[in-house]
Protein backbone atom coordinates (compact mmCIF):
# COMPACT_ATOMS: atom_id res chain seq x y z
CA UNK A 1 178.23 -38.15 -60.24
CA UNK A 2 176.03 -36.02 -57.91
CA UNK A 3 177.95 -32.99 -55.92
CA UNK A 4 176.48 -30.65 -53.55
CA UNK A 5 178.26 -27.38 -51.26
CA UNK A 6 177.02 -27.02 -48.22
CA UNK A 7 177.87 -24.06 -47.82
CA UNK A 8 177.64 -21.16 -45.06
CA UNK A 9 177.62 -24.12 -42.37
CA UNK A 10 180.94 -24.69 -40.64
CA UNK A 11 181.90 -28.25 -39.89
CA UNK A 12 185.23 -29.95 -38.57
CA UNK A 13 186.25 -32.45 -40.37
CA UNK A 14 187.08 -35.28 -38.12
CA UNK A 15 188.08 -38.29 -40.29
CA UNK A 16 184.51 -39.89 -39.19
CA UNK A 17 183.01 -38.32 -42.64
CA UNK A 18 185.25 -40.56 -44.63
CA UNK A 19 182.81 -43.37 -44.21
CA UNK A 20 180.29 -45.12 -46.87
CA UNK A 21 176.95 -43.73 -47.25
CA UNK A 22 177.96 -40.55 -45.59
CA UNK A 23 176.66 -38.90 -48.21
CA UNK A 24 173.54 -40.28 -48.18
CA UNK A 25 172.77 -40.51 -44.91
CA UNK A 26 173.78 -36.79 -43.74
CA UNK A 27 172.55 -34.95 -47.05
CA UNK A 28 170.42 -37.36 -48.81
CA UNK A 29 172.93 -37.70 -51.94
CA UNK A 30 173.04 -41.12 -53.31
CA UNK A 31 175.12 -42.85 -55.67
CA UNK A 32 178.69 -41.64 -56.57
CA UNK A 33 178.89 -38.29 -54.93
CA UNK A 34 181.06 -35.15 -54.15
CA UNK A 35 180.33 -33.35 -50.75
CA UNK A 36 182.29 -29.55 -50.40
CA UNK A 37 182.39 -28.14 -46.93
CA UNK A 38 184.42 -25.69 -45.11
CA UNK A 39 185.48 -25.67 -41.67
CA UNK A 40 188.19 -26.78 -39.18
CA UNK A 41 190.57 -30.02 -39.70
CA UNK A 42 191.43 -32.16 -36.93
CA UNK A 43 192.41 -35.77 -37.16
CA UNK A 44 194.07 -37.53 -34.67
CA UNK A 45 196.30 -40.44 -35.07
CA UNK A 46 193.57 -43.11 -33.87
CA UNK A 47 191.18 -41.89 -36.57
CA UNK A 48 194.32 -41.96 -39.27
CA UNK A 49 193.41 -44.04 -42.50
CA UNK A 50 196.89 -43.74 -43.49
CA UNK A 51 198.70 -46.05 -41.54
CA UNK A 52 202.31 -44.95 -41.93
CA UNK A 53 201.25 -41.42 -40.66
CA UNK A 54 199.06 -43.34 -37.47
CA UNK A 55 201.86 -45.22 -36.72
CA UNK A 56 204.45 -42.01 -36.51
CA UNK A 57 201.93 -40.26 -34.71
CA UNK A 58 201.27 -37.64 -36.66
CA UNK A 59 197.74 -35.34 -36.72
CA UNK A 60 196.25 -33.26 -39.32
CA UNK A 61 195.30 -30.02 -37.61
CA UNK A 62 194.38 -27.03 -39.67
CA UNK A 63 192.10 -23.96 -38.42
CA UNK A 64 189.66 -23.46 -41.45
CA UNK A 65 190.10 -25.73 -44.64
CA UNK A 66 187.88 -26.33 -47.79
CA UNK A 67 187.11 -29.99 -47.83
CA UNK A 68 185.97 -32.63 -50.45
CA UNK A 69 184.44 -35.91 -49.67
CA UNK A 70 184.41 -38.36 -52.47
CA UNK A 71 182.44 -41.59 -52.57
CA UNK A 72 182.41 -43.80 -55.46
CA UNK A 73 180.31 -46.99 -55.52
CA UNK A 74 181.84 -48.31 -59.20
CA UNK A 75 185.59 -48.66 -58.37
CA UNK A 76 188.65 -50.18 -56.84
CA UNK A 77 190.96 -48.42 -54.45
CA UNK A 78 193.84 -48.38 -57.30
CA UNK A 79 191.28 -46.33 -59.82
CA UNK A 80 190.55 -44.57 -56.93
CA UNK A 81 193.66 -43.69 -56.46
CA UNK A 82 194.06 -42.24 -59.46
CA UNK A 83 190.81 -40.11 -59.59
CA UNK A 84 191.95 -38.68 -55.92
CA UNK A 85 194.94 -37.48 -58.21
CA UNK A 86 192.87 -36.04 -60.89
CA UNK A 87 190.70 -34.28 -57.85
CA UNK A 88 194.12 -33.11 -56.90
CA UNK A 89 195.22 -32.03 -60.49
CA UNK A 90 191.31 -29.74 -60.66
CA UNK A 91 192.35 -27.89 -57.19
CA UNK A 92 195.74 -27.18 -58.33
CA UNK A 93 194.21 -25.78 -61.59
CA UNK A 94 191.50 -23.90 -60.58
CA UNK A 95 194.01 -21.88 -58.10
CA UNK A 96 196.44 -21.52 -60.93
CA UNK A 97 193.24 -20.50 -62.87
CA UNK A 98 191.84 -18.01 -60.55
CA UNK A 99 195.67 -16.95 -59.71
CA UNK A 100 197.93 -17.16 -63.03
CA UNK A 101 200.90 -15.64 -61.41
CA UNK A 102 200.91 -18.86 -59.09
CA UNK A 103 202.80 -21.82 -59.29
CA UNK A 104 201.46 -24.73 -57.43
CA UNK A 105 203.16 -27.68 -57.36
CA UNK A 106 202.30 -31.53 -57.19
CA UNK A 107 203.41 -34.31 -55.68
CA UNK A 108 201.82 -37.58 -56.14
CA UNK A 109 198.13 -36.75 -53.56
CA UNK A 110 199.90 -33.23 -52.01
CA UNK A 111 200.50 -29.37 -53.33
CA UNK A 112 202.60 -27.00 -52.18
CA UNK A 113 204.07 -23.38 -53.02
CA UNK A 114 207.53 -23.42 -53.01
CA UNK A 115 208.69 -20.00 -51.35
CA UNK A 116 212.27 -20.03 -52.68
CA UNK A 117 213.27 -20.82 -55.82
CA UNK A 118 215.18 -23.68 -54.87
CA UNK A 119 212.10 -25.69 -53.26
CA UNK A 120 214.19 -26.59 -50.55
CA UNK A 121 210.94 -24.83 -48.11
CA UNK A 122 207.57 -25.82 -49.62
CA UNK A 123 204.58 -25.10 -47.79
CA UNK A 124 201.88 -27.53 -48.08
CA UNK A 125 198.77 -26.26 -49.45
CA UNK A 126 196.85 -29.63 -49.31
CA UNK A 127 196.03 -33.25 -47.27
CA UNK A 128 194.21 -36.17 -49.10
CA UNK A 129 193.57 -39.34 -48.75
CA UNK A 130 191.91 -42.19 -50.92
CA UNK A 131 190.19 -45.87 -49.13
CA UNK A 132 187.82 -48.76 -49.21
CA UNK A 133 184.86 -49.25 -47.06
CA UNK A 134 182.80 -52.54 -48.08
CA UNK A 135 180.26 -51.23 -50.43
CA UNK A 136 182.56 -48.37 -51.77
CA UNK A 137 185.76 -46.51 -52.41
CA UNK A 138 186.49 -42.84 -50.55
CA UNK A 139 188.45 -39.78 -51.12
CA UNK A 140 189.07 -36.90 -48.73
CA UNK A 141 191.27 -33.80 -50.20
CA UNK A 142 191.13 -30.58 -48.05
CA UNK A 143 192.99 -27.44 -48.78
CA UNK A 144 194.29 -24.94 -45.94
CA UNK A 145 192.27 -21.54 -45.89
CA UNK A 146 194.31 -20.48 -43.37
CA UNK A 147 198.06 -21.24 -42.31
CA UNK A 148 198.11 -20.31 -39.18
CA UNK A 149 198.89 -23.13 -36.34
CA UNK A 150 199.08 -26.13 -38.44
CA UNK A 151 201.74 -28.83 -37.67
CA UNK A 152 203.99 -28.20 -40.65
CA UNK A 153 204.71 -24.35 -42.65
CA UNK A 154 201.49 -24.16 -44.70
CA UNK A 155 199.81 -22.40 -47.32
CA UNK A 156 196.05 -21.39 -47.51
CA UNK A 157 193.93 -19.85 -49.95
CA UNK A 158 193.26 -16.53 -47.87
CA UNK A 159 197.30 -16.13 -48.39
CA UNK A 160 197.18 -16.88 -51.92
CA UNK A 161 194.20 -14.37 -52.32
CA UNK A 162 191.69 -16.67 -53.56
CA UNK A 163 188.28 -16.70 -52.54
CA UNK A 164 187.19 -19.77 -51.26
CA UNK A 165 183.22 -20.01 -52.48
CA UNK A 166 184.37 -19.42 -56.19
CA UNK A 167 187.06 -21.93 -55.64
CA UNK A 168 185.04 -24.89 -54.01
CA UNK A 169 182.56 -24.74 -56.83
CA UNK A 170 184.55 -24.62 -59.41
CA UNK A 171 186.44 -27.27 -58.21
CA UNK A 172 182.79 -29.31 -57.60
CA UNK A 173 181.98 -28.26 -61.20
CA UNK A 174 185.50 -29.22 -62.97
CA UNK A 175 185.41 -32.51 -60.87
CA UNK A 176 182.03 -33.47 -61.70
CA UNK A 177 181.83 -32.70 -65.84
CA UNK A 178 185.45 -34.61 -65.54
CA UNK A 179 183.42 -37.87 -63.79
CA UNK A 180 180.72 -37.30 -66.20
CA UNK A 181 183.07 -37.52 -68.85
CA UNK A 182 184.60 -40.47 -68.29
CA UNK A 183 181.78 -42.23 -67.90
CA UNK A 184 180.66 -40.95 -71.13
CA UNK A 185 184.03 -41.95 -72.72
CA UNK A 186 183.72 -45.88 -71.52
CA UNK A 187 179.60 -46.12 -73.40
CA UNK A 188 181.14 -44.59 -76.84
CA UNK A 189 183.77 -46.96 -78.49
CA UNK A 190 183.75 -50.45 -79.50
CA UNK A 191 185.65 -53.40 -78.44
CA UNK A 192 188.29 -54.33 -79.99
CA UNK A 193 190.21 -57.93 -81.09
């Protein structure tokens, strides 16, 4: 697993990144990769890879979010499914590392911050998204900077007071040792009968 930051270079993130060989073909990073960037978010619903959320017309508009592009040339969409949720589970806990006294919560690919104690309104802190191109599987998280003009009440790191270069790489670091891990963990142990 290869990561890189690009970092000090705004991009939007358009939905046309979540493609194979992006990677490789914008920053010359082959194999299984993680890409950070920062910059604006706007999908519309004719660039949706969710389906559901094309269909009800939704859009995912933020003003300045950290993104991570994921491409992973060893897997299936259902194991990539679950390492989009253990991409998820690093953000979450590097904010609640670099914040202790902050709770975020998970649900299945999202986060919030609950701002009652009920939960009844939690702002979303996160959008991902997890699919299969023909020669590989892809993962797009991004997490608000900023909550201002989004389409639903948000969350972003500048509220939470975290700063966002320490936060993308640790998250590029934790994300990367985990993959490297893993792989690690499969060439140790024996079969079994």
């Amino acid at each position: 697993m290869k990561g890189k930051y690009i970092k000090g270079k705004k991009m939007i993130y358009d939905g046309s990144q979540l493609r194979s060989l992006w990677a490789l073909t914008e920053y010359n990073v082959q194999g299984n990769s993680v890409i950070a960037f920062r910059g604006p978010c706007k999908v519309t619903s004719d660039k949706m890879v969710d389906i559901m959320d094309a269909k009800a017309g939704k859009e995912i508009v933020s003003e300045d979010m950290a993104h991570f592009i994921v491409e992973l040339f060893n897997s299936d969409l259902s194991k990539t499914i679950v390492i989009q949720r253990l991409l998820i589970c690093i953000i979450k806990e590097v904010i609640e590392e670099i914040k202790p006294e902050i709770f975020v919560n998970r649900k299945g690919n999202d986060l919030f911050i609950e701002v009652d104690e009920e939960g009844i309104e939690d702002r979303k802190l996160s959008v991902s998204v997890a699919t299969a191109s023909p020669v590989s599987t892809l993962i797009h998280a991004g997490v608000n900077i900023v909550s201002e003009n989004t389409p639903v009440p948000t969350f972003g790191l500048e509220d939470l007071e975290v700063p966002v270069d320490d936060f993308i790489l640790r998250v590029l670091q934790k994300f990367i040792t985990e993959m490297k891990d893993i792989d690690l963990q499969m060439s140790k142990v024996r079969g079994v009968r």
